[in-house]
N, C-alpha and C. Protein backbone atom coordinates (compact mmCIF):
# COMPACT_ATOMS: atom_id res chain seq x y z
N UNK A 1 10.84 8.44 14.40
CA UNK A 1 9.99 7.39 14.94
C UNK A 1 9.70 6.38 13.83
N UNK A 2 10.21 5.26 14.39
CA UNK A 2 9.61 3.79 13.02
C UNK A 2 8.21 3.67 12.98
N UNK A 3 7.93 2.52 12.22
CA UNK A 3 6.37 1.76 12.16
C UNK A 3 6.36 1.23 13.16
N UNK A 4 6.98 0.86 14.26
CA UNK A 4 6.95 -0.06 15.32
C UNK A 4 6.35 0.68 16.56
N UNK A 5 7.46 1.66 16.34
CA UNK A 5 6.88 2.62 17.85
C UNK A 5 5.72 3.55 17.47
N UNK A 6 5.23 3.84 15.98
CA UNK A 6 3.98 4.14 15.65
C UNK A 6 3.00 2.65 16.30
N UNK A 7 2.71 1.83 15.51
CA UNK A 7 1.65 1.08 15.74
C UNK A 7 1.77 0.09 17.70
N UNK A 8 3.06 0.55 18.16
CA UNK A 8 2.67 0.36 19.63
C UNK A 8 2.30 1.38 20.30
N UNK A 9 2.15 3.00 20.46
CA UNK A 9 1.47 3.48 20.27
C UNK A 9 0.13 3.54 20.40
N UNK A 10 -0.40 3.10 19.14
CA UNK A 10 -2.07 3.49 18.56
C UNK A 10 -2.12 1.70 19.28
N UNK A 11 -1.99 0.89 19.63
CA UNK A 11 -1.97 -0.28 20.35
C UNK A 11 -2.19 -0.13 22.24
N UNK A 12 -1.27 0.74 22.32
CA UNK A 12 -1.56 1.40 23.66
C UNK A 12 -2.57 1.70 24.23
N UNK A 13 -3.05 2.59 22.98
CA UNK A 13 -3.99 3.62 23.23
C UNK A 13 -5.08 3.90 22.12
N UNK A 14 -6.15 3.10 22.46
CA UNK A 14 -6.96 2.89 21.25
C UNK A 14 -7.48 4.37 20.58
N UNK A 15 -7.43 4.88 21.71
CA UNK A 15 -8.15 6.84 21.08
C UNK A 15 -6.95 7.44 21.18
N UNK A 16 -5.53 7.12 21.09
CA UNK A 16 -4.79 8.21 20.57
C UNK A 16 -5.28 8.37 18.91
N UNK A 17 -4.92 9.82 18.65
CA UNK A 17 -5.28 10.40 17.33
C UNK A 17 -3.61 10.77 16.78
N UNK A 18 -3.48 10.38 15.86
CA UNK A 18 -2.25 10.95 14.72
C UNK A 18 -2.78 12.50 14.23
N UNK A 19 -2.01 13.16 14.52
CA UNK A 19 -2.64 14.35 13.46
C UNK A 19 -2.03 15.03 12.32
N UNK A 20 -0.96 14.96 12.46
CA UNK A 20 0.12 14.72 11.79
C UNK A 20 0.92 13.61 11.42
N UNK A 21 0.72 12.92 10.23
CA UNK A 21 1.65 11.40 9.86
C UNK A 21 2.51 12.11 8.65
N UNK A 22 2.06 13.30 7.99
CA UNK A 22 3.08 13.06 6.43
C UNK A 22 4.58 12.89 6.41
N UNK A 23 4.99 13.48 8.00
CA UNK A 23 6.06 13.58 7.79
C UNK A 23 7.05 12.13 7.98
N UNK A 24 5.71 11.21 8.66
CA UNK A 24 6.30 9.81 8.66
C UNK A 24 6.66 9.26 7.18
N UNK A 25 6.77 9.75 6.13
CA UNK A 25 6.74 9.10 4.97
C UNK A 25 8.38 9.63 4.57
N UNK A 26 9.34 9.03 5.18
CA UNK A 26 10.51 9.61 4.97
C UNK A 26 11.50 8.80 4.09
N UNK A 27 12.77 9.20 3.52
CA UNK A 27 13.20 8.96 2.49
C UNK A 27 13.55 7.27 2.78
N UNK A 28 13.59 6.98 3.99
CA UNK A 28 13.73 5.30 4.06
C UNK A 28 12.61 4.73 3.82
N UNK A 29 11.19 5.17 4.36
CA UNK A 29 10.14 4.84 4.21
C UNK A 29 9.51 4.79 2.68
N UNK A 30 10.02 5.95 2.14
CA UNK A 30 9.77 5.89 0.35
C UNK A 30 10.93 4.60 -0.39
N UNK A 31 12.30 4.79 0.20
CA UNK A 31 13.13 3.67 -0.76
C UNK A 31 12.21 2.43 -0.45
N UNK A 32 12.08 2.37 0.69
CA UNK A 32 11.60 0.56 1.22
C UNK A 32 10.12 0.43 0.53
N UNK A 33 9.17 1.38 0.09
CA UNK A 33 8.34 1.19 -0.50
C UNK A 33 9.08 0.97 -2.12
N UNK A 34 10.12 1.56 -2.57
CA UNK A 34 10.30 1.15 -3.70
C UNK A 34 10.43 -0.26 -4.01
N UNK A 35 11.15 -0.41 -2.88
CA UNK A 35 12.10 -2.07 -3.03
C UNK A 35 10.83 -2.59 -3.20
N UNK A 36 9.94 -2.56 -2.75
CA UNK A 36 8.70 -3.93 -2.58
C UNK A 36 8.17 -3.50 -3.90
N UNK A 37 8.20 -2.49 -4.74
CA UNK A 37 7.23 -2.56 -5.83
C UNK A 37 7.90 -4.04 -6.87
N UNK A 38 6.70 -4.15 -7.84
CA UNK A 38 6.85 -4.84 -8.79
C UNK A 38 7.82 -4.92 -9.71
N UNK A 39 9.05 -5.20 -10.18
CA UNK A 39 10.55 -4.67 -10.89
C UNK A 39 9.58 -4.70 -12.54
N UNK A 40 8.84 -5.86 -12.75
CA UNK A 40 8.30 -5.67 -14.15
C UNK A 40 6.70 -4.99 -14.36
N UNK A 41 6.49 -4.32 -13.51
CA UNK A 41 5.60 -3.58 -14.04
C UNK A 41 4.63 -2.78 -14.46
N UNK A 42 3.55 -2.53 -15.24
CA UNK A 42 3.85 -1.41 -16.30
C UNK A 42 3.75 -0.13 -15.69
N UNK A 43 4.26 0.57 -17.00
CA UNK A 43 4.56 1.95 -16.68
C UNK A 43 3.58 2.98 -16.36
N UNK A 44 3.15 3.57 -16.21
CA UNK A 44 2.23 4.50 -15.83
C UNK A 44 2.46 5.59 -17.01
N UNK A 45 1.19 6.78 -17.00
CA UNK A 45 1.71 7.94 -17.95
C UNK A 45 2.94 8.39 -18.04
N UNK A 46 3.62 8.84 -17.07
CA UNK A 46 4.55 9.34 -17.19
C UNK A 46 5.53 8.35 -18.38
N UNK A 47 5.33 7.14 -18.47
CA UNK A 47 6.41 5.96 -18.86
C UNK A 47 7.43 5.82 -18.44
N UNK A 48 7.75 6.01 -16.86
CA UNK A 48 8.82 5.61 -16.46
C UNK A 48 8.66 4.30 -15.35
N UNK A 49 9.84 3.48 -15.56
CA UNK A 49 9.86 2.07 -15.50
C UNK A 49 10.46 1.66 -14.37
N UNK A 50 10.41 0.80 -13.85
CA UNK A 50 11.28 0.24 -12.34
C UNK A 50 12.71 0.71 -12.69
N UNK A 51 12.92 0.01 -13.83
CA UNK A 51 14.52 -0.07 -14.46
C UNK A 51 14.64 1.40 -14.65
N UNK A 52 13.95 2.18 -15.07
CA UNK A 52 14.65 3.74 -15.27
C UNK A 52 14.67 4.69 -14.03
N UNK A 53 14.15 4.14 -12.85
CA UNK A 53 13.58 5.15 -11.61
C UNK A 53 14.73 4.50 -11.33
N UNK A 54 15.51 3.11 -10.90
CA UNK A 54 16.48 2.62 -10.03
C UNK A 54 17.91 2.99 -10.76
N UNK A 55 17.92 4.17 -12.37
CA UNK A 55 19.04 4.23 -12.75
C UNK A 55 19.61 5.40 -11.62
N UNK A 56 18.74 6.41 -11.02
CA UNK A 56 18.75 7.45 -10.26
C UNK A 56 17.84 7.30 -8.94
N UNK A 57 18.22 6.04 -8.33
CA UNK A 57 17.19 5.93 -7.32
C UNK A 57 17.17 7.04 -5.90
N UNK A 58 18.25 6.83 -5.89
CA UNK A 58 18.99 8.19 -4.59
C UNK A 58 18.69 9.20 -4.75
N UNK A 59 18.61 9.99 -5.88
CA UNK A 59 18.45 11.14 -6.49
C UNK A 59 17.14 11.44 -6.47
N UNK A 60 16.25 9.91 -7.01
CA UNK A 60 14.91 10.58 -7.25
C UNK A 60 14.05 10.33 -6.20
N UNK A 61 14.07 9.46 -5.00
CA UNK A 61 13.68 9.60 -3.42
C UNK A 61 14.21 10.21 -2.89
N UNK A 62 15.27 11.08 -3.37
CA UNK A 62 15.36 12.48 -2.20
C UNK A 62 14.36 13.74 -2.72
N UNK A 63 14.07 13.97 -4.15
CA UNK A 63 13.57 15.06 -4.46
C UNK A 63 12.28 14.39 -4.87
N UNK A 64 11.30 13.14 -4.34
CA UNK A 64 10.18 12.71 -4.18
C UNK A 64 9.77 13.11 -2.84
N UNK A 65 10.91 12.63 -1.49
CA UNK A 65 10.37 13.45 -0.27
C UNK A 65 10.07 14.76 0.05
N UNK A 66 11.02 15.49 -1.24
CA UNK A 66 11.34 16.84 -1.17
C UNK A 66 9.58 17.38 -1.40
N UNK A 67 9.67 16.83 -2.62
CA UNK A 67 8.06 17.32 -3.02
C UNK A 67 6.90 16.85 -2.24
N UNK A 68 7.28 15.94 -1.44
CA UNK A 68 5.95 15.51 -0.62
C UNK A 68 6.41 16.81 0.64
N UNK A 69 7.12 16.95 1.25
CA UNK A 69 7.72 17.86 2.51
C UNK A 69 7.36 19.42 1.87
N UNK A 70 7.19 19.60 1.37
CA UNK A 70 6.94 21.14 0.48
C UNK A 70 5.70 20.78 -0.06
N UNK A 71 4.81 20.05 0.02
CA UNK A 71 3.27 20.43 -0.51
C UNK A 71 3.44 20.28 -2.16
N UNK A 72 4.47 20.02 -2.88
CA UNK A 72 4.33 20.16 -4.37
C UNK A 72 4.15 18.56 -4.87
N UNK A 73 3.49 18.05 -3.89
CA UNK A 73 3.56 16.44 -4.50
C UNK A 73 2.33 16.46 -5.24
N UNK A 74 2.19 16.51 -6.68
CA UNK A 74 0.65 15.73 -7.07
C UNK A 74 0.74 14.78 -7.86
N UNK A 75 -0.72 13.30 -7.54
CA UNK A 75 -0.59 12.47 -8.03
C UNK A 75 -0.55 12.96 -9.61
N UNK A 76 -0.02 11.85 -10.54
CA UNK A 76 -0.36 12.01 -11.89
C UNK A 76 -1.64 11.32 -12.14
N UNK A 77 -2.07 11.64 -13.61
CA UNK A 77 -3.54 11.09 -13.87
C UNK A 77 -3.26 9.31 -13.99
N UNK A 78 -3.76 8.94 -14.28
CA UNK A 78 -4.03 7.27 -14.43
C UNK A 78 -3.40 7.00 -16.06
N UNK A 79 -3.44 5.93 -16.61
CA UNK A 79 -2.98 5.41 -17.76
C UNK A 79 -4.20 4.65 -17.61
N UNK A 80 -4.81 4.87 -18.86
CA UNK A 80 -5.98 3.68 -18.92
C UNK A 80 -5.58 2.75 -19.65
N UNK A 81 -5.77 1.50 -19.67
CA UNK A 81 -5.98 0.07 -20.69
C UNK A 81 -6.59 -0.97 -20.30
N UNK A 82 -7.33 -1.69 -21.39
CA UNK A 82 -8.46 -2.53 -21.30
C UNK A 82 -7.72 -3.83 -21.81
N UNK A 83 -7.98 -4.92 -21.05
CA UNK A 83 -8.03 -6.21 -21.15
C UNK A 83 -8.64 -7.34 -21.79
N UNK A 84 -8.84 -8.07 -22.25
CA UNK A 84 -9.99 -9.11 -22.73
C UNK A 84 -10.62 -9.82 -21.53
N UNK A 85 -11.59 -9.87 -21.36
CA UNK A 85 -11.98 -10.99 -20.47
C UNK A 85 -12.71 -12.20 -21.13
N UNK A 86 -12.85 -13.18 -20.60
CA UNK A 86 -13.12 -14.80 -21.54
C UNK A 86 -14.64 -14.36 -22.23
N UNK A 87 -15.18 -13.65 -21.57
CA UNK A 87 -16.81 -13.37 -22.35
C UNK A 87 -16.69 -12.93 -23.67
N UNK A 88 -15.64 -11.88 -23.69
CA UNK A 88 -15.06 -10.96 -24.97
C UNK A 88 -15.02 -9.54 -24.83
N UNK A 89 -15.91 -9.26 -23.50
CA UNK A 89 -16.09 -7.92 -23.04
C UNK A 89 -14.48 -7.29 -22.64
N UNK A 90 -14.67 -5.88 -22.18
CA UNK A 90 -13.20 -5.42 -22.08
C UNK A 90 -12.98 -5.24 -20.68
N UNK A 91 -12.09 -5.60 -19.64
CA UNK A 91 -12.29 -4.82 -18.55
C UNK A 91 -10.93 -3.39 -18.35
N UNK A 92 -11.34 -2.76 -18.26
CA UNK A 92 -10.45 -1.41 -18.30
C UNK A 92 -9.37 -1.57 -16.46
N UNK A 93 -8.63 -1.45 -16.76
CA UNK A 93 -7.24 -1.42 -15.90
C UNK A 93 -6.40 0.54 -15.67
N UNK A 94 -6.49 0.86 -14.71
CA UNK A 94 -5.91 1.92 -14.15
C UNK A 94 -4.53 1.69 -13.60
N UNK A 95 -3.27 2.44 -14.55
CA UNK A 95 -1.93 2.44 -13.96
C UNK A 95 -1.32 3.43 -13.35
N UNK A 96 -1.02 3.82 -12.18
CA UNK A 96 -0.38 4.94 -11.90
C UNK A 96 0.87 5.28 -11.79
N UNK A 97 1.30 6.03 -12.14
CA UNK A 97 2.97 6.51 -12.25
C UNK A 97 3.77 6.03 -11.00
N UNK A 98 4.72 5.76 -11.36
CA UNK A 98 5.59 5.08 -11.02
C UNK A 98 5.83 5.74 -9.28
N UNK A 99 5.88 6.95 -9.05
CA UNK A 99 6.09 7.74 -8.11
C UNK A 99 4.86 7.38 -7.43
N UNK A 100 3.78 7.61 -7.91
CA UNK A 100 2.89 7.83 -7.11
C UNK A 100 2.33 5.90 -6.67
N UNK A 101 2.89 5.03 -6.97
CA UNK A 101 2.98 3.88 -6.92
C UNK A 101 3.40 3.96 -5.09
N UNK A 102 4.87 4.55 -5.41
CA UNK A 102 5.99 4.57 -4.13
C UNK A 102 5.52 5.23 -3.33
N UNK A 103 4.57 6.34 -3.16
CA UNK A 103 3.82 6.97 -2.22
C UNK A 103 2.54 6.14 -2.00
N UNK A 104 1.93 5.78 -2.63
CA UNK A 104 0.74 4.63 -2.19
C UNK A 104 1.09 3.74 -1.29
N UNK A 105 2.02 3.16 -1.78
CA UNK A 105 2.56 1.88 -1.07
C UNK A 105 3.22 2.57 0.40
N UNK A 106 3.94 3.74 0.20
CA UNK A 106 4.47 3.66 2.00
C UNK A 106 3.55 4.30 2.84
N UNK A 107 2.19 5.57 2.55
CA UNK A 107 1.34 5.41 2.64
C UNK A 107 0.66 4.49 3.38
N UNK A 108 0.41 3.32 2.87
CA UNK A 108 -0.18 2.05 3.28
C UNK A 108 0.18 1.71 4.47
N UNK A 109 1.69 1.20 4.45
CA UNK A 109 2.18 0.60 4.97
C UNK A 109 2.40 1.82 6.68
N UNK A 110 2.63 2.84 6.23
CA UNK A 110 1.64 3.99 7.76
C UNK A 110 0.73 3.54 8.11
N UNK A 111 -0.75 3.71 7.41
CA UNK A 111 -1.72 3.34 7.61
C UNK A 111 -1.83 1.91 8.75
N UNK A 112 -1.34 1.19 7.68
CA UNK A 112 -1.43 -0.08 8.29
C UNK A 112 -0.87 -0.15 9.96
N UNK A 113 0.43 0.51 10.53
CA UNK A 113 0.93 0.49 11.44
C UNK A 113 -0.20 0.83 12.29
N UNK A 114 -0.93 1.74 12.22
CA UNK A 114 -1.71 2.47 12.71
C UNK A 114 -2.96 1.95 12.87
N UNK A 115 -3.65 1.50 11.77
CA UNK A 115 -5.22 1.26 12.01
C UNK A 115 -4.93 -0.65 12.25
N UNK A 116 -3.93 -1.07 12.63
CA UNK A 116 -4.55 -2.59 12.40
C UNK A 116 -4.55 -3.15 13.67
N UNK A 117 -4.25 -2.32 14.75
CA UNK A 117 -4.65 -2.95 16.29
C UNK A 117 -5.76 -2.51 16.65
N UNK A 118 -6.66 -1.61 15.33
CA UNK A 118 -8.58 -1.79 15.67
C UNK A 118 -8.78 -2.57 14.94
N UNK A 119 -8.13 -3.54 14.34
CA UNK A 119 -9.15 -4.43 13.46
C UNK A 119 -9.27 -5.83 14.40
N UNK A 120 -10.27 -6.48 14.40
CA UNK A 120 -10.43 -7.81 14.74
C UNK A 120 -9.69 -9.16 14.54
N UNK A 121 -9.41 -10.16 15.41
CA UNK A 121 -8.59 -11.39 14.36
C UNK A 121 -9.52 -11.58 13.43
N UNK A 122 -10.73 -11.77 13.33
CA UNK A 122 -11.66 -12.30 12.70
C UNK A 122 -11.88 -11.62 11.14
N UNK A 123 -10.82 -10.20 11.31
CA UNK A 123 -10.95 -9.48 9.91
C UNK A 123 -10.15 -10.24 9.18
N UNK A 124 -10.82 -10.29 7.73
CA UNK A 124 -9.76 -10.46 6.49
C UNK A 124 -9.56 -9.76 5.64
N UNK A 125 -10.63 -8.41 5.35
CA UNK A 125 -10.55 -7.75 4.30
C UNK A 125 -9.29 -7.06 4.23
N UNK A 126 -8.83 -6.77 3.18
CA UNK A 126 -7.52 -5.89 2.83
C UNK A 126 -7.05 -5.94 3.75
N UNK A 127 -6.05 -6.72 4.56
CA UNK A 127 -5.13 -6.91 5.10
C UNK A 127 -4.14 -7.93 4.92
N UNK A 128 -2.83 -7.29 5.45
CA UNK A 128 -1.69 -7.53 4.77
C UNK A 128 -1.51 -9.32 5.40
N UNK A 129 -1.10 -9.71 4.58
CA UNK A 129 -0.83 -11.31 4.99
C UNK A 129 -2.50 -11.93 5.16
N UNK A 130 -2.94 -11.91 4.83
CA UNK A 130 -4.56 -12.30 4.92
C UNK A 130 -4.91 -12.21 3.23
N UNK A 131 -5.82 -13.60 3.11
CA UNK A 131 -6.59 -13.69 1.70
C UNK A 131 -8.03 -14.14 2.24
N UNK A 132 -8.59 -14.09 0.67
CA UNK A 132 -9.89 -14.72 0.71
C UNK A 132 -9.77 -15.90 1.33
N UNK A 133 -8.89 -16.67 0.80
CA UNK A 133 -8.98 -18.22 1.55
C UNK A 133 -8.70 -18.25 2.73
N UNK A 134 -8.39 -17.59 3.12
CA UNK A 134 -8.00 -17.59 4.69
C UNK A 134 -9.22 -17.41 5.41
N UNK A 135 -9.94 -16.84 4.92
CA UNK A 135 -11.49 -15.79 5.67
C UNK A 135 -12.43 -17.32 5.28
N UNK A 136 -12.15 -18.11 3.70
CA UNK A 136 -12.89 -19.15 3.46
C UNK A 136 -12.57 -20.49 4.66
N UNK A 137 -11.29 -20.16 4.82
CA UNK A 137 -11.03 -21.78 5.98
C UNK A 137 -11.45 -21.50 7.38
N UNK A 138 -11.48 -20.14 7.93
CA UNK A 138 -11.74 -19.96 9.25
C UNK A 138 -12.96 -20.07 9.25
N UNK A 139 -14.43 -19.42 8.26
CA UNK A 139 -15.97 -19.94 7.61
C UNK A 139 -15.97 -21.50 8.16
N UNK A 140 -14.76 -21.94 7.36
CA UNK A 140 -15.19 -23.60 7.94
C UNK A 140 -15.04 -23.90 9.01
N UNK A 141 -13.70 -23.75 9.54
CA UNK A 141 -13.13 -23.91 11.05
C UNK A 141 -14.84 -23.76 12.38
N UNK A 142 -15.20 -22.35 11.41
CA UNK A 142 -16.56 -21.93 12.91
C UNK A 142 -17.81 -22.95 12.61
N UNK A 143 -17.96 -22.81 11.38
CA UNK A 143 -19.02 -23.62 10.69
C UNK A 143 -18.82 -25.43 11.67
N UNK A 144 -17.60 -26.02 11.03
CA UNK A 144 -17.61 -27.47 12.00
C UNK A 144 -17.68 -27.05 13.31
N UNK A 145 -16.77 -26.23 14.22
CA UNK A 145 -16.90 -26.26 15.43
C UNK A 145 -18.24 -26.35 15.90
N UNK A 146 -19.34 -25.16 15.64
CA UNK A 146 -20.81 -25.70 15.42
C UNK A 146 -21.62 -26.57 15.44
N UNK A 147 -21.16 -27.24 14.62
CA UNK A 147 -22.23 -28.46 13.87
C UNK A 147 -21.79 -29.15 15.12
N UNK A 148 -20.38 -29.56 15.72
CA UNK A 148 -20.08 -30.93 16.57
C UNK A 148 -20.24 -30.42 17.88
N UNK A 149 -21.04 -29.14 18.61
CA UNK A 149 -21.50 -28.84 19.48
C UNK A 149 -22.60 -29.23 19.58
């Protein structure tokens, strides 16, 4: 089953329940989360890199599903590093391994199939193709409509 016939589905049927999704996270669903990651960057603890995961990409999204399908998937810890910000203060930055990047992201992109025919047009938060400015111009859009009523 794709993302398509998932989120028509939960579109259908506002109280259908998923109860089982992990197994939606399958080895196409992990490559295509690879493809969209970032090619430059940084590495996570482990230190492995876009460029070193895509020397064995086949290899290492089959035995990434493997470990998610067998329960042996765990995230790795974070990579910490701190930034400058213009004040001079530091702000600290969390990187996660490269793998667990590729499971976040297709993850998501489940999620998303799923929960975004309960969200409102009117939502902007964390959603995909939607920014702040977008949420700032429609503010205006209601705001004038308003005023010239």
């Amino acid at each position: 089953m794709d993302l398509n016939r998932i989120a028509e589905l939960a579109k259908q049927d506002a109280g259908c329940r998923f109860h089982s999704i992990a197994h939606f996270l399958t080895k196409e669903a992990l490559w295509g989360a690879f493809d969209g990651l970032r090619k430059g960057a940084a590495a996570g603890v482990d230190g492995v890199t876009y460029a070193d995961y895509q020397e064995h990409v086949a290899e290492n999204i089959v035995k990434l599903q493997e470990k998610l399908k067998s329960g042996r998937y765990r995230a790795q810890p974070l990579r910490r590093i701190y930034i400058d910000k213009e004040d001079g203060r530091k702000r600290p930055i969390s990187i996660p391994a490269l793998e667990d990047k590729i499971v976040q992201r297709a993850t998501v992109e489940l999620l998303n199939a799923i929960f975004a025919q309960d969200f409102l047009d009117c939502s902007y938060g964390f959603r995909p193709g939607r920014s702040a400015h977008d949420a700032l111009d429609e503010v205006g859009r209601v705001i004038c409509r308003r005023i010239n009523k």
